[in-house]
N, C-alpha and C. Protein backbone atom coordinates (compact mmCIF):
# COMPACT_ATOMS: atom_id res chain seq x y z
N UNK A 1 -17.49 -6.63 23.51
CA UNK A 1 -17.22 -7.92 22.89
C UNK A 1 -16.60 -8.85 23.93
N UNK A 2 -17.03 -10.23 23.76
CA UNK A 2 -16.54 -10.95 24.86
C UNK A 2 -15.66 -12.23 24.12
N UNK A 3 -14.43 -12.69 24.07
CA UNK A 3 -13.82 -13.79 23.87
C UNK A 3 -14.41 -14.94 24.18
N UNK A 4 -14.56 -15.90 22.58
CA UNK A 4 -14.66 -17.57 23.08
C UNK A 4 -14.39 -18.27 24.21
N UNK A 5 -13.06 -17.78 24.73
CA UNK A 5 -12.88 -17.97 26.06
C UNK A 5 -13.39 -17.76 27.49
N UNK A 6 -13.48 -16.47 27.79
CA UNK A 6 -14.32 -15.89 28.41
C UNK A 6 -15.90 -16.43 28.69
N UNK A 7 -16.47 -16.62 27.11
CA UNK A 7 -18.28 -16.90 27.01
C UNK A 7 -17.73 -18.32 27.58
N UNK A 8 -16.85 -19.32 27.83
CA UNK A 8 -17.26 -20.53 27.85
C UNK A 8 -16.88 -20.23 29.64
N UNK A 9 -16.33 -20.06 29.92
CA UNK A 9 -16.04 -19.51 31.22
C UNK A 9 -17.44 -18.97 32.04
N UNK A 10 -17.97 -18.13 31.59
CA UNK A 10 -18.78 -17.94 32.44
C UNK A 10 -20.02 -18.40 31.93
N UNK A 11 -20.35 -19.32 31.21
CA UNK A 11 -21.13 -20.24 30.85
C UNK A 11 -20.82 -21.61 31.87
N UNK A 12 -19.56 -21.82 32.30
CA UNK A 12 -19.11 -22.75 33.35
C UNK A 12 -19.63 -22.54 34.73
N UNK A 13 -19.32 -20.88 34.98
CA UNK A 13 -19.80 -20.22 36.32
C UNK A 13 -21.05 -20.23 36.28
N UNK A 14 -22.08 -19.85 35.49
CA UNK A 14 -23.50 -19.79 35.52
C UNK A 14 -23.98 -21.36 35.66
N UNK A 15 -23.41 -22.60 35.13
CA UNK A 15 -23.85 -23.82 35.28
C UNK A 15 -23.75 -24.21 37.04
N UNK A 16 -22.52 -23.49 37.75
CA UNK A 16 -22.62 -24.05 39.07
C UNK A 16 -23.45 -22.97 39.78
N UNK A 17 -23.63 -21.94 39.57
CA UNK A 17 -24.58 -21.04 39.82
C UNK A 17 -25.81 -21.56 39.96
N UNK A 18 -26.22 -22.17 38.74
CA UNK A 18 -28.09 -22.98 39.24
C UNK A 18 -27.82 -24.02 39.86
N UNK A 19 -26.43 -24.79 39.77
CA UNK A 19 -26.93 -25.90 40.29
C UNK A 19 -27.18 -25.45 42.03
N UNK A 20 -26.00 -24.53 42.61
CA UNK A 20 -26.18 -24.21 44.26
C UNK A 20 -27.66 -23.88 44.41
N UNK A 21 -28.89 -23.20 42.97
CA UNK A 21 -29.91 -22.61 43.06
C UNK A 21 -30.65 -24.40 43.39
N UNK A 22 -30.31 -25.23 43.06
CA UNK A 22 -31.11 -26.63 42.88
C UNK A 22 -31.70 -26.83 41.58
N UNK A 23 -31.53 -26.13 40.63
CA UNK A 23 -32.38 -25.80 39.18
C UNK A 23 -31.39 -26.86 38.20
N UNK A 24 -32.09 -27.32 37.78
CA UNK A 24 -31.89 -28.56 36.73
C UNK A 24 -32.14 -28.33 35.41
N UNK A 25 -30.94 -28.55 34.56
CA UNK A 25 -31.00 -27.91 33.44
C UNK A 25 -30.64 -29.00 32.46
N UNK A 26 -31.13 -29.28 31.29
CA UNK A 26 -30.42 -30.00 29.73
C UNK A 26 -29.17 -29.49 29.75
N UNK A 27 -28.95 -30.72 28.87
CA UNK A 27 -27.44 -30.19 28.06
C UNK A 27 -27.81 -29.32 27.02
N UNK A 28 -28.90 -29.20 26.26
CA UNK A 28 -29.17 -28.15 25.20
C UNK A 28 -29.31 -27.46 25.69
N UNK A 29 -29.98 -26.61 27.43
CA UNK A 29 -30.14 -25.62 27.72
C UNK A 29 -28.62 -24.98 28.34
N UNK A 30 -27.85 -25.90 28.66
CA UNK A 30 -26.21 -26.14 29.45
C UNK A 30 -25.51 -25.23 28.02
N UNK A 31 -25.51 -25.63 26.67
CA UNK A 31 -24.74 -25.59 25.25
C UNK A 31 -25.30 -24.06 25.21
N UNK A 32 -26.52 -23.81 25.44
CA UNK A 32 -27.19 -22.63 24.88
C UNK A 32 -27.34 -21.51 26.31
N UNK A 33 -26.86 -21.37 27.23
CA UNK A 33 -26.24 -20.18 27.87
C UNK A 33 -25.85 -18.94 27.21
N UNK A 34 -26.76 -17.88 27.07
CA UNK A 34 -26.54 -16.88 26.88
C UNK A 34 -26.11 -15.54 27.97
N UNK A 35 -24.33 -15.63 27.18
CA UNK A 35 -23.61 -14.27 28.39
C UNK A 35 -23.86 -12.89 27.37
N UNK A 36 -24.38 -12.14 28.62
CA UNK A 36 -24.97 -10.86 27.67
C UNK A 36 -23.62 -9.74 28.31
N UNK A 37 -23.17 -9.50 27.71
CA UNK A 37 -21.56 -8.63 28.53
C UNK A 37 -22.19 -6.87 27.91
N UNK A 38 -23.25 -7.23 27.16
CA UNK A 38 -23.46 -5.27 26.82
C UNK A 38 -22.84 -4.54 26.24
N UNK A 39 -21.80 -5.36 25.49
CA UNK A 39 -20.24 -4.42 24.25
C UNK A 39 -19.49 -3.16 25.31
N UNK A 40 -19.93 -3.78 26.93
CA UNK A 40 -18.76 -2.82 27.62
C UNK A 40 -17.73 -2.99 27.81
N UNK A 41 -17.66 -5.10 28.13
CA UNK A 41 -16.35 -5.14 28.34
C UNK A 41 -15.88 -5.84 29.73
N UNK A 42 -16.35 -5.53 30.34
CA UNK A 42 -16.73 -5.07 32.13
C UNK A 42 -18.26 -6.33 32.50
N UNK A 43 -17.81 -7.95 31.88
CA UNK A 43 -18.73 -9.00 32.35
C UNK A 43 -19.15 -8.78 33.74
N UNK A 44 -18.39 -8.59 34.68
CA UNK A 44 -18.19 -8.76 35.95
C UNK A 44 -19.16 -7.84 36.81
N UNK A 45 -18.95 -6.78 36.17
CA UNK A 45 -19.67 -5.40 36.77
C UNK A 45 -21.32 -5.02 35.82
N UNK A 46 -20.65 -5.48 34.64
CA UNK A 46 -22.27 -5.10 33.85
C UNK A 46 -22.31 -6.40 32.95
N UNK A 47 -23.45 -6.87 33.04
CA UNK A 47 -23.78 -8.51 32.50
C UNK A 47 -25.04 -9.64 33.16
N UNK A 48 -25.30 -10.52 32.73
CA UNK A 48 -25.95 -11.12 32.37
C UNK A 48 -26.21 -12.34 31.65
N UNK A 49 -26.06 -13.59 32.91
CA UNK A 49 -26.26 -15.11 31.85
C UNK A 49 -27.49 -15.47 32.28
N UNK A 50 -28.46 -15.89 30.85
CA UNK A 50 -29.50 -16.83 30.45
C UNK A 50 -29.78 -18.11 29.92
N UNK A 51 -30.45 -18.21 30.51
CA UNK A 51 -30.81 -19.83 29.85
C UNK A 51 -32.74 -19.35 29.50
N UNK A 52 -32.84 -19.60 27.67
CA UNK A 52 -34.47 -18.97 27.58
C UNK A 52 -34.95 -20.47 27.85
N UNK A 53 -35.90 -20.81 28.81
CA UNK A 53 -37.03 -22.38 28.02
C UNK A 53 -37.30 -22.19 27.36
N UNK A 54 -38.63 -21.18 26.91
CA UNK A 54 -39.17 -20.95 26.11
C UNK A 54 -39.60 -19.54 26.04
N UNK A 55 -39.83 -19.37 24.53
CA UNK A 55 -40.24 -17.99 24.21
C UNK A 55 -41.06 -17.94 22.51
N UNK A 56 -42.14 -17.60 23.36
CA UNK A 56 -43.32 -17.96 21.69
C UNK A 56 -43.87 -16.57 21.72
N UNK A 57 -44.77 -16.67 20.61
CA UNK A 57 -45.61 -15.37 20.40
C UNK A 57 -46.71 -15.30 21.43
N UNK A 58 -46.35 -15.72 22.46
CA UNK A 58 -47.45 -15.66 24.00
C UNK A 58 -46.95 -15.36 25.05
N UNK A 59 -45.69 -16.22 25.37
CA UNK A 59 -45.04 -16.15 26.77
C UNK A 59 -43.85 -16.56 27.04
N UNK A 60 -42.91 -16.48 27.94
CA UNK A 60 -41.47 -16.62 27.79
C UNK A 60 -41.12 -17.06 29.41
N UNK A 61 -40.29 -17.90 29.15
CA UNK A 61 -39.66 -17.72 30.59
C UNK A 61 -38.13 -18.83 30.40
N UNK A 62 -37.46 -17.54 31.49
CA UNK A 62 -35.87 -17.71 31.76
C UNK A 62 -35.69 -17.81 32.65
N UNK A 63 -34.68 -18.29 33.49
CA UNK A 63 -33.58 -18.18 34.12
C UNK A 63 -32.46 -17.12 34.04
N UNK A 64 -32.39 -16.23 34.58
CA UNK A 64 -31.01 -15.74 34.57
C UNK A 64 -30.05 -15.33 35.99
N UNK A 65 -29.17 -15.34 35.68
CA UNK A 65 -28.51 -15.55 36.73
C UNK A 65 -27.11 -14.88 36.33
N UNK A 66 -26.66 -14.18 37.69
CA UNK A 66 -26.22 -12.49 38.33
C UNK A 66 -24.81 -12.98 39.00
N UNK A 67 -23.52 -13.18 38.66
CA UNK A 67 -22.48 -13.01 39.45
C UNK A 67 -22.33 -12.36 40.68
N UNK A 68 -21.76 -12.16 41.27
CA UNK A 68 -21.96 -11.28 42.66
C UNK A 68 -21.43 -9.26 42.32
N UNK A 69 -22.91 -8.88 42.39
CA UNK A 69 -22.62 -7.74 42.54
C UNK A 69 -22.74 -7.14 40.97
N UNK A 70 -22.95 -8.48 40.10
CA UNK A 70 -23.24 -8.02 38.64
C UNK A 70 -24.53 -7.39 37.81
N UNK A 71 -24.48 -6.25 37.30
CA UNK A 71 -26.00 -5.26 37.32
C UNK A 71 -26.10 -5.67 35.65
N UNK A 72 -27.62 -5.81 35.49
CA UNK A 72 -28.36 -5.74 34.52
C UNK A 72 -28.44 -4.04 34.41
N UNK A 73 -28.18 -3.58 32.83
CA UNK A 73 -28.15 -1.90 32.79
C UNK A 73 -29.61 -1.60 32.97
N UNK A 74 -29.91 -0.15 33.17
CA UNK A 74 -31.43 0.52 33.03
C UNK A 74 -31.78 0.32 31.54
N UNK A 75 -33.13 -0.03 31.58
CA UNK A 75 -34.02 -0.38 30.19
C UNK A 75 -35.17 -0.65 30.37
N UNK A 76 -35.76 -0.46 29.18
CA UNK A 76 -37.77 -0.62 29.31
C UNK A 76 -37.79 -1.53 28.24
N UNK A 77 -38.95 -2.10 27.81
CA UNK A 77 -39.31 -2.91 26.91
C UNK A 77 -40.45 -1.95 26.11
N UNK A 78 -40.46 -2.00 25.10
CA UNK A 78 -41.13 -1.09 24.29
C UNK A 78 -41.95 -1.56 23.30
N UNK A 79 -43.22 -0.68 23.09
CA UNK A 79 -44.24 -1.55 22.27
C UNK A 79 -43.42 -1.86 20.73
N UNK A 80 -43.88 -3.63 19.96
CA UNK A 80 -43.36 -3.63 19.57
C UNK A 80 -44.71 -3.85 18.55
N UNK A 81 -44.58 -3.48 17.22
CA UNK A 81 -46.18 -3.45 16.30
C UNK A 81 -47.18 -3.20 17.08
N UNK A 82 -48.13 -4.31 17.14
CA UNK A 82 -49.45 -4.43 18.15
C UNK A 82 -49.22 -4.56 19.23
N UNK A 83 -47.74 -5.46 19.87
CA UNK A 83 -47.73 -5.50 21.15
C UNK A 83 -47.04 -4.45 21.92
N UNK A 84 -48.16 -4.16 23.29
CA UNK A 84 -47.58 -3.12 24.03
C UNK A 84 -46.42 -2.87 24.49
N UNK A 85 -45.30 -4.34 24.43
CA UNK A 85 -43.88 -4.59 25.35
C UNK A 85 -43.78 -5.45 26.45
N UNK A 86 -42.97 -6.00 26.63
CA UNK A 86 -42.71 -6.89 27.29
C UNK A 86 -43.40 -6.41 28.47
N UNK A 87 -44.25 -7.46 29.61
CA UNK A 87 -44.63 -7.46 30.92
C UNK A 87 -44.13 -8.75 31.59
N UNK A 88 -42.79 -8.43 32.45
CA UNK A 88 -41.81 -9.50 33.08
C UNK A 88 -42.01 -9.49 34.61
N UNK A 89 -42.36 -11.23 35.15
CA UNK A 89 -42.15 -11.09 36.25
C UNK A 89 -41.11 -11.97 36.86
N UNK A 90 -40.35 -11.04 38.11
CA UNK A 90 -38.69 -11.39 38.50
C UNK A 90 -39.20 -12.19 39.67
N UNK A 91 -38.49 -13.51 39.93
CA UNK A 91 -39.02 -14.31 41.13
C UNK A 91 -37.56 -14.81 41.18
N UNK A 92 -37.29 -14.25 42.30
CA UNK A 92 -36.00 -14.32 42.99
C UNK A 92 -35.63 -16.28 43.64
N UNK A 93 -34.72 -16.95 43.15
CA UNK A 93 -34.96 -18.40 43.42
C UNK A 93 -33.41 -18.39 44.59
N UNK A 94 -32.48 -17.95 43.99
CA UNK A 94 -31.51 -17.66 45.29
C UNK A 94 -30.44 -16.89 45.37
N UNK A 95 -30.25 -16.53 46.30
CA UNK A 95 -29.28 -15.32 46.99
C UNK A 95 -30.34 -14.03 47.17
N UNK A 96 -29.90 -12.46 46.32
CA UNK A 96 -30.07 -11.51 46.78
C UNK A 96 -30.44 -10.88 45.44
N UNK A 97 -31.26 -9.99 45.14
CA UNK A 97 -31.78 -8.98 43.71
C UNK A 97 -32.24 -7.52 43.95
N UNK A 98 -31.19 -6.76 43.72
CA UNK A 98 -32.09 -5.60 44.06
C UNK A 98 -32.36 -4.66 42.89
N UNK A 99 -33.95 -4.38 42.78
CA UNK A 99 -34.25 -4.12 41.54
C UNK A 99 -35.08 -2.78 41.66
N UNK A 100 -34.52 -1.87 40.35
CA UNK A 100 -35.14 -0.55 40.67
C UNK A 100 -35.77 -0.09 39.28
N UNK A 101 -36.65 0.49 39.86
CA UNK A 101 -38.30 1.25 38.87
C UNK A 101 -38.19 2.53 38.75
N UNK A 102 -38.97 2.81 38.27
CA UNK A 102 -39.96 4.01 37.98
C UNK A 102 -40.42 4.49 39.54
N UNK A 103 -40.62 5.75 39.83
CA UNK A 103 -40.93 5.89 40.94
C UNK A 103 -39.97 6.66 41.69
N UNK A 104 -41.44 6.89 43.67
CA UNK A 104 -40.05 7.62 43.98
C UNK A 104 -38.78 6.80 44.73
N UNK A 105 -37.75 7.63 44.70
CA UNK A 105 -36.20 6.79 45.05
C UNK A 105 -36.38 6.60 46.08
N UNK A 106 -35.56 5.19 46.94
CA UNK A 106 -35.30 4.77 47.84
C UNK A 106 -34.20 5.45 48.47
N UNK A 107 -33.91 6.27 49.37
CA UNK A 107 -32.43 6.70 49.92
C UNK A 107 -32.20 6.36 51.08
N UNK A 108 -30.68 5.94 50.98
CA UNK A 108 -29.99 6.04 50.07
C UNK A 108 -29.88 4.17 49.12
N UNK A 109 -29.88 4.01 48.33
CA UNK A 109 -30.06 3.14 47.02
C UNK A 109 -29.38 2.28 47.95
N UNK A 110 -29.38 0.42 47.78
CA UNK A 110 -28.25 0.01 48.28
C UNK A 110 -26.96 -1.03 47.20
N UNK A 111 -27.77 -0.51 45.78
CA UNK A 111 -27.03 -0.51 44.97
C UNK A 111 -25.33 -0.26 45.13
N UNK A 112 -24.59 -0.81 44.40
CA UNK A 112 -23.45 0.14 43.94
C UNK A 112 -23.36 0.09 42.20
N UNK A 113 -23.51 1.54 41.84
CA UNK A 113 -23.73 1.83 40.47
C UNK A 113 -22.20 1.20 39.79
N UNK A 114 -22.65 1.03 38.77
CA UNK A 114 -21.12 0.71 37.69
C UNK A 114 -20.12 2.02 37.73
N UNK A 115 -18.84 1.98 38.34
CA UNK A 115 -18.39 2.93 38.25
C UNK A 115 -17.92 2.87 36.60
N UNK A 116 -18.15 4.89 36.03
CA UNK A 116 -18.28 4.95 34.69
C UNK A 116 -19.67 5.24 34.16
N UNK A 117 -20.35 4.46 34.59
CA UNK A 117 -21.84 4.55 33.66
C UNK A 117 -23.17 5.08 35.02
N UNK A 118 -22.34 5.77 36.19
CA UNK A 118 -23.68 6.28 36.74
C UNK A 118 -24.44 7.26 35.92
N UNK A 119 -23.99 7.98 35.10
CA UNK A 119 -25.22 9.00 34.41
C UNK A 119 -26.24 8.05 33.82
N UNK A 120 -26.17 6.66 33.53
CA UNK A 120 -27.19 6.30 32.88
C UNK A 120 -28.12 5.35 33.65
N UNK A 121 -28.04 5.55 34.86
CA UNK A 121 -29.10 5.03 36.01
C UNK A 121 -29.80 6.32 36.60
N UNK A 122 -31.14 5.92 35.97
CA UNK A 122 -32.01 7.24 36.59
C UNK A 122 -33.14 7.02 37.67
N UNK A 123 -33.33 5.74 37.68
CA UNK A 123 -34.45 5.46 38.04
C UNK A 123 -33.79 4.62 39.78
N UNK A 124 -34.70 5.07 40.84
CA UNK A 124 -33.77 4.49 42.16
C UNK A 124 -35.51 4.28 43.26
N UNK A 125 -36.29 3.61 42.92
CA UNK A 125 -36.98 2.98 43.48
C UNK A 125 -36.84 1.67 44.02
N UNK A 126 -36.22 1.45 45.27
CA UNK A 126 -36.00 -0.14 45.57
C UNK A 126 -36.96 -1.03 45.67
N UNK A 127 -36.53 -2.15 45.25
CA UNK A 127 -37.28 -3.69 45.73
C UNK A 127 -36.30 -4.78 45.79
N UNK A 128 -35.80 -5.16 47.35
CA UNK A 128 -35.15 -6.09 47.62
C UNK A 128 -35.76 -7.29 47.83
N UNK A 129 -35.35 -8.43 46.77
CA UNK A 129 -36.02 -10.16 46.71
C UNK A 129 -35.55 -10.47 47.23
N UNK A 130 -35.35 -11.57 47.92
CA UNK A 130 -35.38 -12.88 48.34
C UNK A 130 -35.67 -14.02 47.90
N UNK A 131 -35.02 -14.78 47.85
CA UNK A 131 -35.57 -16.21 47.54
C UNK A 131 -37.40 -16.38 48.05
N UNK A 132 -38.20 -16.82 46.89
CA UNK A 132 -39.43 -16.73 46.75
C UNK A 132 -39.83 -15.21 46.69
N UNK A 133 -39.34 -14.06 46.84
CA UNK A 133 -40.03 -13.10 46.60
C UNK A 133 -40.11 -12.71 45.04
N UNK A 134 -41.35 -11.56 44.69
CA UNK A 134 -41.53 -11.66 43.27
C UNK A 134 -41.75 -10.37 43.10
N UNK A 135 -41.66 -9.68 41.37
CA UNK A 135 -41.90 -8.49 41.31
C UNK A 135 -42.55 -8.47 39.97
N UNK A 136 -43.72 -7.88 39.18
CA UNK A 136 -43.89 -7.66 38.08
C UNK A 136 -43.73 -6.45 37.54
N UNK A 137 -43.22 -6.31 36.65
CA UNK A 137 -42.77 -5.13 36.31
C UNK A 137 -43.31 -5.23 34.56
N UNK A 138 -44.22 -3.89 34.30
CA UNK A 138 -45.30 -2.93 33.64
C UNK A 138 -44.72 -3.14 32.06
N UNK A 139 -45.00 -3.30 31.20
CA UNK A 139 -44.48 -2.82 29.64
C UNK A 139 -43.81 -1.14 29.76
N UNK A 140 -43.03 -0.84 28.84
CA UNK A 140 -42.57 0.40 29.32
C UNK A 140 -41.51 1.17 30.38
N UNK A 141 -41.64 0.44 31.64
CA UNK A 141 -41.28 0.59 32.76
C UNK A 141 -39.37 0.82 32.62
N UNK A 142 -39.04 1.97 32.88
CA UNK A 142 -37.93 1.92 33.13
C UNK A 142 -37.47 0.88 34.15
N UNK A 143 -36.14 -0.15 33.85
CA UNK A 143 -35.93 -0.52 35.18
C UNK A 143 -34.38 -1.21 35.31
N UNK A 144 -33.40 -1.53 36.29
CA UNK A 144 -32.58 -2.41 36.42
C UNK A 144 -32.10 -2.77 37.40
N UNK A 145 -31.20 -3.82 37.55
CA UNK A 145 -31.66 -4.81 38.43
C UNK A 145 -30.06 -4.98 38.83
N UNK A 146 -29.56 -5.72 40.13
CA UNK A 146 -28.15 -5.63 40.43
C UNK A 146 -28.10 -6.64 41.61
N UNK A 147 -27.60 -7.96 41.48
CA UNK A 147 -27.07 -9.60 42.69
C UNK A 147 -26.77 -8.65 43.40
N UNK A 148 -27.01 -9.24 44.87
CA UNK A 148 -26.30 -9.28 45.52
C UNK A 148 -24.74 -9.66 45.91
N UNK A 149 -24.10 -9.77 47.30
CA UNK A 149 -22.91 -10.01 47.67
C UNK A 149 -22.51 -11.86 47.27
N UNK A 150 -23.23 -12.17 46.89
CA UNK A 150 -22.87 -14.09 46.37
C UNK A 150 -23.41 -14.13 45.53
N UNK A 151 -24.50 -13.08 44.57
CA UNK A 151 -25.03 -13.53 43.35
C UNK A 151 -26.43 -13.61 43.30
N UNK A 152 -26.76 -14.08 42.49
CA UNK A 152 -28.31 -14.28 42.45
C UNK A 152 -29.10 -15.35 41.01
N UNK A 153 -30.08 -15.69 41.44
CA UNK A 153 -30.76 -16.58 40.05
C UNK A 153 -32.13 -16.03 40.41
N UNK A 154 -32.84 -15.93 39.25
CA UNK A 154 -34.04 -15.19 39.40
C UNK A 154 -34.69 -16.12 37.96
N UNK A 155 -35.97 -16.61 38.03
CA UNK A 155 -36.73 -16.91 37.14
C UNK A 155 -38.01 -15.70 36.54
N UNK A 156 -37.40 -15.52 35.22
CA UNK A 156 -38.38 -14.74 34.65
C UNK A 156 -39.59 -15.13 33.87
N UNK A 157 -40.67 -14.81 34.27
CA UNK A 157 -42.00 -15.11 33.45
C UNK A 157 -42.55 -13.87 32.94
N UNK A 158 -42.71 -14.02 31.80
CA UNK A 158 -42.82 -12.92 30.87
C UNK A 158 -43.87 -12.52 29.73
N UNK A 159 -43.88 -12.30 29.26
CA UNK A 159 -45.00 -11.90 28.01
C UNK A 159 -43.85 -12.44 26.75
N UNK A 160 -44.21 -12.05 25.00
CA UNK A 160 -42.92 -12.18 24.60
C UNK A 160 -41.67 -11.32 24.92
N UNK A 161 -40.42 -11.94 24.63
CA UNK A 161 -39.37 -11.70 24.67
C UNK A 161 -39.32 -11.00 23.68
N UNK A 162 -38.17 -9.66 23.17
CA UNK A 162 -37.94 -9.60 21.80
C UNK A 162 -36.82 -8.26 22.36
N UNK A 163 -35.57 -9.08 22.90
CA UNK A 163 -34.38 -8.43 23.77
C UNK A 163 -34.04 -7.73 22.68
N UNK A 164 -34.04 -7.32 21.28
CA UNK A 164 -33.46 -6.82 20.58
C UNK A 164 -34.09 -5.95 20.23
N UNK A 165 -35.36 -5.69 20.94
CA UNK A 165 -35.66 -4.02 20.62
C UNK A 165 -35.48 -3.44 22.12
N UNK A 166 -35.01 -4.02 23.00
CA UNK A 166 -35.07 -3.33 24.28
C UNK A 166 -34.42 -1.93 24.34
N UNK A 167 -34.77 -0.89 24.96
CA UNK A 167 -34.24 0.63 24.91
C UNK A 167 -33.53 0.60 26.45
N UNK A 168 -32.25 0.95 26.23
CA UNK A 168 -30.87 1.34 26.93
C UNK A 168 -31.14 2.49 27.13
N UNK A 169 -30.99 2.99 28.56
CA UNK A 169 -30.25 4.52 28.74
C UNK A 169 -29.09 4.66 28.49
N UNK A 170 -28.12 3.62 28.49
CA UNK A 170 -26.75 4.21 28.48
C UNK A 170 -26.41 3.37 26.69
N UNK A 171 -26.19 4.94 25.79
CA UNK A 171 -26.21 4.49 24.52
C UNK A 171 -24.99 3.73 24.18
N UNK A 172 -24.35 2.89 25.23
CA UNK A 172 -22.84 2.54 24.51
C UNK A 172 -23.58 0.65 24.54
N UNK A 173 -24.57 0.31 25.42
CA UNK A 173 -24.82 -0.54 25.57
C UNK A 173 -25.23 -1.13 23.98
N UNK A 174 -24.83 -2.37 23.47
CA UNK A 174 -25.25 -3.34 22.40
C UNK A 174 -25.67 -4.58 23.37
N UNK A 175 -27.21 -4.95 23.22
CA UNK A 175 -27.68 -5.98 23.40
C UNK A 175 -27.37 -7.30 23.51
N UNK A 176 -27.31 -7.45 21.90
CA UNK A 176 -27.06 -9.03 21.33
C UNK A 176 -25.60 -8.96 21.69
N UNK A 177 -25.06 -10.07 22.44
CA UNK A 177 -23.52 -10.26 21.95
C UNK A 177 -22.94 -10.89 20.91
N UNK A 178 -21.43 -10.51 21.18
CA UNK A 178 -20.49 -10.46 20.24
C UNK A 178 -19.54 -11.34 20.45
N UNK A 179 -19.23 -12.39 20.21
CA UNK A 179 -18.05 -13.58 20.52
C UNK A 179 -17.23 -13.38 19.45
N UNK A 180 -15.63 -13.06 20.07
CA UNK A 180 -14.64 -12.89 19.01
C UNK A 180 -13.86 -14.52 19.48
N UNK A 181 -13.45 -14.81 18.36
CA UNK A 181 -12.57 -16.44 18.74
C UNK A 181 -11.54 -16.00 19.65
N UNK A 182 -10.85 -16.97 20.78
CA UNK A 182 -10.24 -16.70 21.25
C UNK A 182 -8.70 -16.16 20.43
């Protein structure tokens, strides 16, 4: 759970975050910053702020953007009715992203895992972005992702969105957040 305080806080940090990216945003997209903290607790180390444009029954695409050193947990997107699951592609706009798959491991990782929750990172296939570099990543696909040393903004283009069936390895993780008033 993350405090009113807190969500407006790093809803502040993520606004100067795109702007160093050059990314130009509304005030409705500015108001509607979504901090995903994962019901750990631990924004800093495990988390996630978004801004969606859009997201229809076709295609989606975000912005999100990575504090320094802040990891998105391991997760797949999973068929949801008819559709097979999300197919997302990560296009790194600035700083550093290092993002890991399915596959065999990179050693040694240049990750640093969440201390606490390494049992629930299984997957250690690297792909280090760069600004303009890109990655698509499969429906299904185990995967997660971790800024670099200043952070990172990455634009996602996607299939639909539908973050609320996404499957966690680490079962303490809750998705949707939770804003308690300050």
């Amino acid at each position: 759970m993350i405090t009113r305080a807190e969500l407006q806080a790093a809803q502040r940090r993520t606004e100067h975050m795109l702007a160093l990216a050059g990314i130009a945003f509304t005030n409705v997209e500015r108001e509607s910053i979504e901090v995903a903290e994962f019901g750990l607790g631990e924004l800093e180390r495990t988390g996630l702020e978004i801004i969606t444009y859009v997201n229809t029954e076709r295609y989606c695409a975000k912005e999100l953007v990575m504090f320094p050193r802040q990891t998105c947990p391991e997760h797949q997107h999973p068929p949801v009715g008819d559709d097979p699951g999300k197919m997302e592609t990560f296009r790194c706009r600035w700083g550093r992203v290092l993002l890991y798959v399915e596959g065999a491991p990179t050693t040694p990782p240049q990750a640093r895992l969440p201390e606490g929750s390494e049992p629930y990172y299984t997957v250690f296939r690297e792909f280090e972005l760069h600004p303009g570099d890109q990655y698509t990543i499969p429906p299904g696909v185990l995967h997660w992702f971790q800024a670099g040393d200043v952070g990172a903004v990455i634009s996602e283009f996607s299939s639909t969105s539908r973050d609320e069936f996404d499957i966690f390895t680490d079962p303490r993780i809750i998705r949707m957040p939770e804003v308690a008033e300050s």
